[in-house]
Protein backbone atom coordinates (compact mmCIF):
# COMPACT_ATOMS: atom_id res chain seq x y z
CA UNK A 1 0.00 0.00 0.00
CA UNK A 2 1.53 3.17 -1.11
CA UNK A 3 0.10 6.15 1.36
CA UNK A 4 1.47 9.28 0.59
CA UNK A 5 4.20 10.55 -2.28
CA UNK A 6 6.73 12.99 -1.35
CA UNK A 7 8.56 14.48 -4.33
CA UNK A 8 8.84 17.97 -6.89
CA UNK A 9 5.78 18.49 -8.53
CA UNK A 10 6.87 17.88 -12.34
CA UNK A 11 3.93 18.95 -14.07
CA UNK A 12 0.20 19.01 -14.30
CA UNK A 13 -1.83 17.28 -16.83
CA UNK A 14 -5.93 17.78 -17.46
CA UNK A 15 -6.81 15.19 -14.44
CA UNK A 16 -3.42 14.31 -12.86
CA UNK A 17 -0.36 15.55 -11.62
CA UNK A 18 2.89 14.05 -12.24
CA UNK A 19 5.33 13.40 -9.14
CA UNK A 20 8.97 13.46 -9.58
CA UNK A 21 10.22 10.51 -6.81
CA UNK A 22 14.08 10.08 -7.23
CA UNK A 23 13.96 10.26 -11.07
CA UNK A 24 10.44 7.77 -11.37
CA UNK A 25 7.48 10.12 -12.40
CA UNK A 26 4.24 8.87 -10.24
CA UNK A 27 1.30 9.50 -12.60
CA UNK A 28 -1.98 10.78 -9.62
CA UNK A 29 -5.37 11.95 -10.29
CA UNK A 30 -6.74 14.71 -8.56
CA UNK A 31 -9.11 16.79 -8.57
CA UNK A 32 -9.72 20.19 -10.40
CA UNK A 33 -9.89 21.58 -6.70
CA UNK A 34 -7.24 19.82 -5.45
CA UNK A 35 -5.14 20.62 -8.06
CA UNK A 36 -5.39 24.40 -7.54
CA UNK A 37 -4.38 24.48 -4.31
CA UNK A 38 -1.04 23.00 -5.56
CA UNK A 39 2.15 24.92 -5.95
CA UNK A 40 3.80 25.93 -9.04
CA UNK A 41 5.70 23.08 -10.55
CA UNK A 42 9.22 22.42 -9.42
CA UNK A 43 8.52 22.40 -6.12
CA UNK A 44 8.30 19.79 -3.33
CA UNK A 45 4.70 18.50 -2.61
CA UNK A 46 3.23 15.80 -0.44
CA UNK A 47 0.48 13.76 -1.96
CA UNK A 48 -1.93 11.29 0.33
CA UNK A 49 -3.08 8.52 -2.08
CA UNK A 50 -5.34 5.46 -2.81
CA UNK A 51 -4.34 3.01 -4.89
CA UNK A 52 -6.84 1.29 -7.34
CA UNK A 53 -5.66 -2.05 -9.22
CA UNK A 54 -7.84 -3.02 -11.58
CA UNK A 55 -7.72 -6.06 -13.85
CA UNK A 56 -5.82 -3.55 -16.88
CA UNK A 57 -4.60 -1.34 -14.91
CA UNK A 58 -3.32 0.26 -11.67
CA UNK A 59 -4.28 4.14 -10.95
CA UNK A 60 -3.51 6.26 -7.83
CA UNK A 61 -5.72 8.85 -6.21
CA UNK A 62 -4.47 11.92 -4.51
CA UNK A 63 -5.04 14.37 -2.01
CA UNK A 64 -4.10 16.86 0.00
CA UNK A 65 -5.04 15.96 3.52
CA UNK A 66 -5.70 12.62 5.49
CA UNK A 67 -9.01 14.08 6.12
CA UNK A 68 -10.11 14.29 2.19
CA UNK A 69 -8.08 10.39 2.04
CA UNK A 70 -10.47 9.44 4.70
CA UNK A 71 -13.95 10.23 3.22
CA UNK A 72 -13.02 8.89 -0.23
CA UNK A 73 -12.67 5.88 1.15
CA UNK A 74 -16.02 6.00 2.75
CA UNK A 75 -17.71 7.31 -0.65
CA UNK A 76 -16.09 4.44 -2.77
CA UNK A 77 -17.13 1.91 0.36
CA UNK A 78 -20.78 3.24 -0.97
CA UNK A 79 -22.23 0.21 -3.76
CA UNK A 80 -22.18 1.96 -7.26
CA UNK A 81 -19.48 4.72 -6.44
CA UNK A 82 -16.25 4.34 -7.46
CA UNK A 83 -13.00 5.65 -7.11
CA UNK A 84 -13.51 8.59 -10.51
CA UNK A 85 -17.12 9.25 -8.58
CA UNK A 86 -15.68 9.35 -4.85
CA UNK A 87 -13.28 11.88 -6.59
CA UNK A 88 -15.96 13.63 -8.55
CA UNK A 89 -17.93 14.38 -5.49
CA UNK A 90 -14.99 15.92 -3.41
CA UNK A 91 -14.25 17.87 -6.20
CA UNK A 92 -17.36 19.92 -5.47
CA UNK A 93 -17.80 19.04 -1.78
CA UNK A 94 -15.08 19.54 0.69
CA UNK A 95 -15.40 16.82 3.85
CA UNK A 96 -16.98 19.08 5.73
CA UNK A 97 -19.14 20.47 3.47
CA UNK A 98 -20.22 16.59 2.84
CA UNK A 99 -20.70 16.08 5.87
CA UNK A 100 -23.39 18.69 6.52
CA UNK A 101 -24.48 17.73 3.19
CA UNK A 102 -25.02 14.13 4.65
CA UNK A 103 -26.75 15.44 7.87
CA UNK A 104 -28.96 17.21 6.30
CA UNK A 105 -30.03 15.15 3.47
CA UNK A 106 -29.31 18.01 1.08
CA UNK A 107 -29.72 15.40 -1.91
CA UNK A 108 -29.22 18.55 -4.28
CA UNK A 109 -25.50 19.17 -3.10
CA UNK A 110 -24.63 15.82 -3.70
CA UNK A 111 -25.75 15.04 -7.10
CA UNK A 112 -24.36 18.24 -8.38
CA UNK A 113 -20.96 16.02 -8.45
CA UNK A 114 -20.42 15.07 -12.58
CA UNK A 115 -21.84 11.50 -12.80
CA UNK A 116 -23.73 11.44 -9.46
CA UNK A 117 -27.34 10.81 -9.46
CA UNK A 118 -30.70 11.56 -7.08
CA UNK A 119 -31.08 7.36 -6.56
CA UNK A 120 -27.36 7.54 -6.22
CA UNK A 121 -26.86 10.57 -3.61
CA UNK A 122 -30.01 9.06 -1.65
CA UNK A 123 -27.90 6.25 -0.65
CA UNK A 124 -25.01 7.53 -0.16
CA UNK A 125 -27.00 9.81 2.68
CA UNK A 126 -28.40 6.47 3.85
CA UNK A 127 -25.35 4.45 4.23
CA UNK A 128 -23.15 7.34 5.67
CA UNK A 129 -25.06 9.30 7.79
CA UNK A 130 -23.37 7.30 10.83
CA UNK A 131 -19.75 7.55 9.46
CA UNK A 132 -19.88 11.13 9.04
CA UNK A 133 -19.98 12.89 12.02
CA UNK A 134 -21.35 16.73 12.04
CA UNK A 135 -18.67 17.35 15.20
CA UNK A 136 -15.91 16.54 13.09
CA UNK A 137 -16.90 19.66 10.69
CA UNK A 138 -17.53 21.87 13.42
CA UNK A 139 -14.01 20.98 15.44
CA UNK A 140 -12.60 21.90 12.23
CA UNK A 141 -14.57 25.45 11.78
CA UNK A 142 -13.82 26.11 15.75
CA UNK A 143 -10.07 25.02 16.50
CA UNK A 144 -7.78 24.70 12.56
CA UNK A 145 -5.10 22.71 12.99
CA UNK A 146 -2.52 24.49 15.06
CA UNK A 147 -5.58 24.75 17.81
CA UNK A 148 -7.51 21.61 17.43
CA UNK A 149 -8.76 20.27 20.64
CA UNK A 150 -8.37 23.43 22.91
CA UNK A 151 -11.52 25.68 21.43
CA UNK A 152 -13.94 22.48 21.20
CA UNK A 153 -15.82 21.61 23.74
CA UNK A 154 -19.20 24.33 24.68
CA UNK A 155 -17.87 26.44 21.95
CA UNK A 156 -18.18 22.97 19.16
CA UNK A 157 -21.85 23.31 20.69
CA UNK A 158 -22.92 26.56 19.99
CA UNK A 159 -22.07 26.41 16.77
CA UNK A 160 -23.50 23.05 16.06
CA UNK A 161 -26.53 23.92 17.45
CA UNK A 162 -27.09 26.95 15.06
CA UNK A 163 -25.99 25.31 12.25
CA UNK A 164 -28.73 22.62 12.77
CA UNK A 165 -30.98 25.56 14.04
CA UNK A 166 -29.99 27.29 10.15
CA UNK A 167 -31.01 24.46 8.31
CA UNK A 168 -34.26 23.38 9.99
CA UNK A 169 -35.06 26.99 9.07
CA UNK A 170 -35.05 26.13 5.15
CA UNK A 171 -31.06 27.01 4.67
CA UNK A 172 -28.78 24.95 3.09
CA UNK A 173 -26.76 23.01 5.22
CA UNK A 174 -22.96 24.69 3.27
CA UNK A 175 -24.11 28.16 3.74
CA UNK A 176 -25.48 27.35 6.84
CA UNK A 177 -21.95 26.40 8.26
CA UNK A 178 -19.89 29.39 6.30
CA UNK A 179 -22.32 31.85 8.14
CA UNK A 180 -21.82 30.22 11.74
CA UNK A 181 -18.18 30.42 10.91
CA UNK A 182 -17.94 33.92 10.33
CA UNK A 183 -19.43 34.19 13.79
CA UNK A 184 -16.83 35.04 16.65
CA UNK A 185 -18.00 33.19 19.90
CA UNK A 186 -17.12 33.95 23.63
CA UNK A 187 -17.09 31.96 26.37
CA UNK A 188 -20.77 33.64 27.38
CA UNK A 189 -22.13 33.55 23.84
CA UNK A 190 -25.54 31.86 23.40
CA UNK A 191 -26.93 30.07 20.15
CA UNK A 192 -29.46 32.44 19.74
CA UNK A 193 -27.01 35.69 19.42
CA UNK A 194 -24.96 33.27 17.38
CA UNK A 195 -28.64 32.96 14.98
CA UNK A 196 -28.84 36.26 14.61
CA UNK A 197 -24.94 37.43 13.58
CA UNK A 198 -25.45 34.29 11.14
CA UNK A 199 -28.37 35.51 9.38
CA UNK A 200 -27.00 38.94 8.52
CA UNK A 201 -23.89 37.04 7.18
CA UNK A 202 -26.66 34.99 5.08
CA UNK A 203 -28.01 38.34 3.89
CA UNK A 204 -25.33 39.57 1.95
């Protein structure tokens, strides 16, 4: 199992990136997303990947973060999603925004993925919704990396609260969680003040 390639980014091709590994070029597809977040070519990049043998062939998958590595592998655990449809849907769904996606049963979100039907989103929703976990999203939103696991806790609450609060209201469940992001919380803010600073980020 290869999981993760370390090496100078050699060059970028329509739906992979080529990985320069002591003088072997590693051929991995990525996303459109993915692949603009990457730095200009010649330099040293660090690719988290999945690797795919088929009977004619052998492809790898890459990303970015363990995270995004994770919840692939949960999409293509899904019957009748594979590895270019797992990719497909992260390539307009970040985790976290599939995760709201998923706890919300925003059907629409999901199928806007290339290749990704209603039938098909509808159980995906139904076979995930206990692998991915709202709180994950929100630790994200509250603590980033350098600060995970110290601004959790009540804080992790508030926020999922509204969130859940936003979307029984109608809202989607995405702009639901940018809104409640944009939201600076105290140690003595409640949900509702958190509702109302949302909204007029939902306004504009």
């Amino acid at each position: 199992m290869i999981h993760y390639i370390k090496g100078e980014l050699a060059a970028l091709e329509e739906d992979k990136v080529i990985v320069d590994v002591g003088g072997v070029g590693y051929g991995i597809f990525m996303s459109g997303h993915s692949m603009g977040m990457l730095p200009p070519a010649g330099r040293e990049v660090c690719i988290y990947t999945y690797l795919n043998v088929k009977e004619d062939a052998m492809q790898l998958f890459g990303f970015l973060t363990r995270d995004d590595l994770r919840v692939f592998k949960l999409l293509i655990g899904v019957n009748g999603i594979g590895p270019k449809g797992g990719q497909a849907i992260l390539s307009v769904l970040s985790p976290d925004d599939l995760r709201f996606a998923v706890m919300s049963n925003d059907v629409k979100a999901i199928s806007a993925a290339p290749g990704i039907g209603k039938k098909t989103a509808e159980k995906l929703i139904l076979e995930l919704k206990d692998k991915l976990k709202i709180e994950d999203a929100l630790e994200h939103a509250v603590s980033g990396a350098e600060t995970f696991g110290t601004a959790g806790g009540r804080h992790g609450e508030v926020q999922s609260e509204a969130v859940q609060a936003l979307v029984a209201l109608g809202y989607g469940s995405t702009e639901a969680l940018k809104a409640v992001k944009k939201v600076e919380i105290m140690d003595d803010t409640d949900v509702e003040t958190v509702l109302k600073q949302a909204l007029k980020h939902m306004a504009f």
